[in-house]
Protein backbone atom coordinates (compact mmCIF):
# COMPACT_ATOMS: atom_id res chain seq x y z
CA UNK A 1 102.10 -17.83 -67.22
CA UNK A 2 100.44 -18.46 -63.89
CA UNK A 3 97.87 -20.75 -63.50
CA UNK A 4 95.36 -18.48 -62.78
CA UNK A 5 96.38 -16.61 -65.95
CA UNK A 6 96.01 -20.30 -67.91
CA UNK A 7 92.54 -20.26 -66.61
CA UNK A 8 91.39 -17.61 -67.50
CA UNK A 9 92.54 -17.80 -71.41
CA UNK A 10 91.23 -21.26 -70.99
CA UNK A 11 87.57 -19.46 -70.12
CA UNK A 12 88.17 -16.62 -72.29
CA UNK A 13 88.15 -19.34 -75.68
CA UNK A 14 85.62 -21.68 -74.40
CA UNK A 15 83.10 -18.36 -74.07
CA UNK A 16 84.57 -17.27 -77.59
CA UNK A 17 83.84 -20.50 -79.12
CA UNK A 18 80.01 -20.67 -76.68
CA UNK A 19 79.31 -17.61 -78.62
CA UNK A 20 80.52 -18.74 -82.68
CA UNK A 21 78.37 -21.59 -81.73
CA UNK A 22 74.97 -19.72 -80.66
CA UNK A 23 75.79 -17.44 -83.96
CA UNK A 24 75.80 -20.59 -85.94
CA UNK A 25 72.93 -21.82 -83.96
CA UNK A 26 70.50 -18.64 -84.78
CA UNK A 27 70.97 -18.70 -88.48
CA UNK A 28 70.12 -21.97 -89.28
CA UNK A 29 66.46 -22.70 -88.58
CA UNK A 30 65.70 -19.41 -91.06
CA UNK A 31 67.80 -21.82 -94.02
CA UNK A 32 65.52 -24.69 -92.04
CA UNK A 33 62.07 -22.89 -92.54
CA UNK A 34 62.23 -22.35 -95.97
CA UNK A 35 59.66 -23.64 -97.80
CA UNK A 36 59.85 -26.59 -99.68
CA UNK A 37 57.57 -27.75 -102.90
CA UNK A 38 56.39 -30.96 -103.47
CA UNK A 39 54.87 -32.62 -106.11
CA UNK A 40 50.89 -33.76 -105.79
CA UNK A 41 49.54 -35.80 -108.60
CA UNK A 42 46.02 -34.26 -109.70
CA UNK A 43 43.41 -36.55 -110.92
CA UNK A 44 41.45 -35.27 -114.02
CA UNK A 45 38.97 -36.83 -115.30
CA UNK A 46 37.41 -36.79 -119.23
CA UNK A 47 34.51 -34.69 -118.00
CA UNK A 48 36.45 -32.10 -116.69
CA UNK A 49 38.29 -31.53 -120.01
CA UNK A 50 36.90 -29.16 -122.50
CA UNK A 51 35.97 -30.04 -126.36
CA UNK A 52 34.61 -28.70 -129.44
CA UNK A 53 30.99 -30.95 -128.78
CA UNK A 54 30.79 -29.16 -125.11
CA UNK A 55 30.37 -25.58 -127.31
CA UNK A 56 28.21 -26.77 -130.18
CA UNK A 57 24.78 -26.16 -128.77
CA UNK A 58 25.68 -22.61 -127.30
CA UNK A 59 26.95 -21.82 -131.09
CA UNK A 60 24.09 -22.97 -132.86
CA UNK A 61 21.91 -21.11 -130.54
CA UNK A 62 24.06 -17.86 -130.65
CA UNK A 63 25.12 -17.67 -134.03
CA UNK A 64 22.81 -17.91 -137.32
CA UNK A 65 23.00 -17.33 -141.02
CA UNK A 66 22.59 -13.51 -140.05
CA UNK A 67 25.24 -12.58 -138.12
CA UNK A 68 27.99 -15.27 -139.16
CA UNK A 69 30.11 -12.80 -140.37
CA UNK A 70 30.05 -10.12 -137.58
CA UNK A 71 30.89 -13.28 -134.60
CA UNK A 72 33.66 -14.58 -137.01
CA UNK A 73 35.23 -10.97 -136.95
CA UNK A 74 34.56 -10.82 -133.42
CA UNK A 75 36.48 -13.71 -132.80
CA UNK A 76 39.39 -12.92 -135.33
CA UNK A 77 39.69 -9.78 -133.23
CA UNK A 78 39.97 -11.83 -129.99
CA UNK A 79 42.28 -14.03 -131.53
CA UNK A 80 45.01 -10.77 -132.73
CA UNK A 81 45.24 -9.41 -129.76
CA UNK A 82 46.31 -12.74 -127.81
């Protein structure tokens, strides 16, 4: 082989290789850009919590001796279909 044939296989793999290494090169900042999760504590305090006592004054106020039984259906209803 002739030394001008030598140089150009020589070019011929260094583009081959330029160009596995700009394929390479393209893909990986879309595997890079994925999002990742991270933990973050959240502070909650007692008031922010829900309980029986935070309800009592709306029930006494809503429901009477009268219609006991109607807002106990009501709310076996709700319940069933959960």
């Amino acid at each position: 082989m002739s030394a001008l044939g030598q140089y150009g296989a020589l070019m011929l793999a260094v583009l081959t290789l330029a160009g596995c290494e700009e394929k390479n090169q393209g893909s990986a900042p879309a595997a890079a850009s994925a999002p990742v999760a991270s933990a973050v504590p959240v502070q909650v305090g007692d008031d922010d919590i829900a309980v029986p006592e935070d309800f009592e004054d709306q029930a006494a106020s809503e429901i009477n001796d009268d219609n006991a039984e109607q807002e106990l259906s009501k709310l076996a209803q709700e319940v069933s279909t959960e």
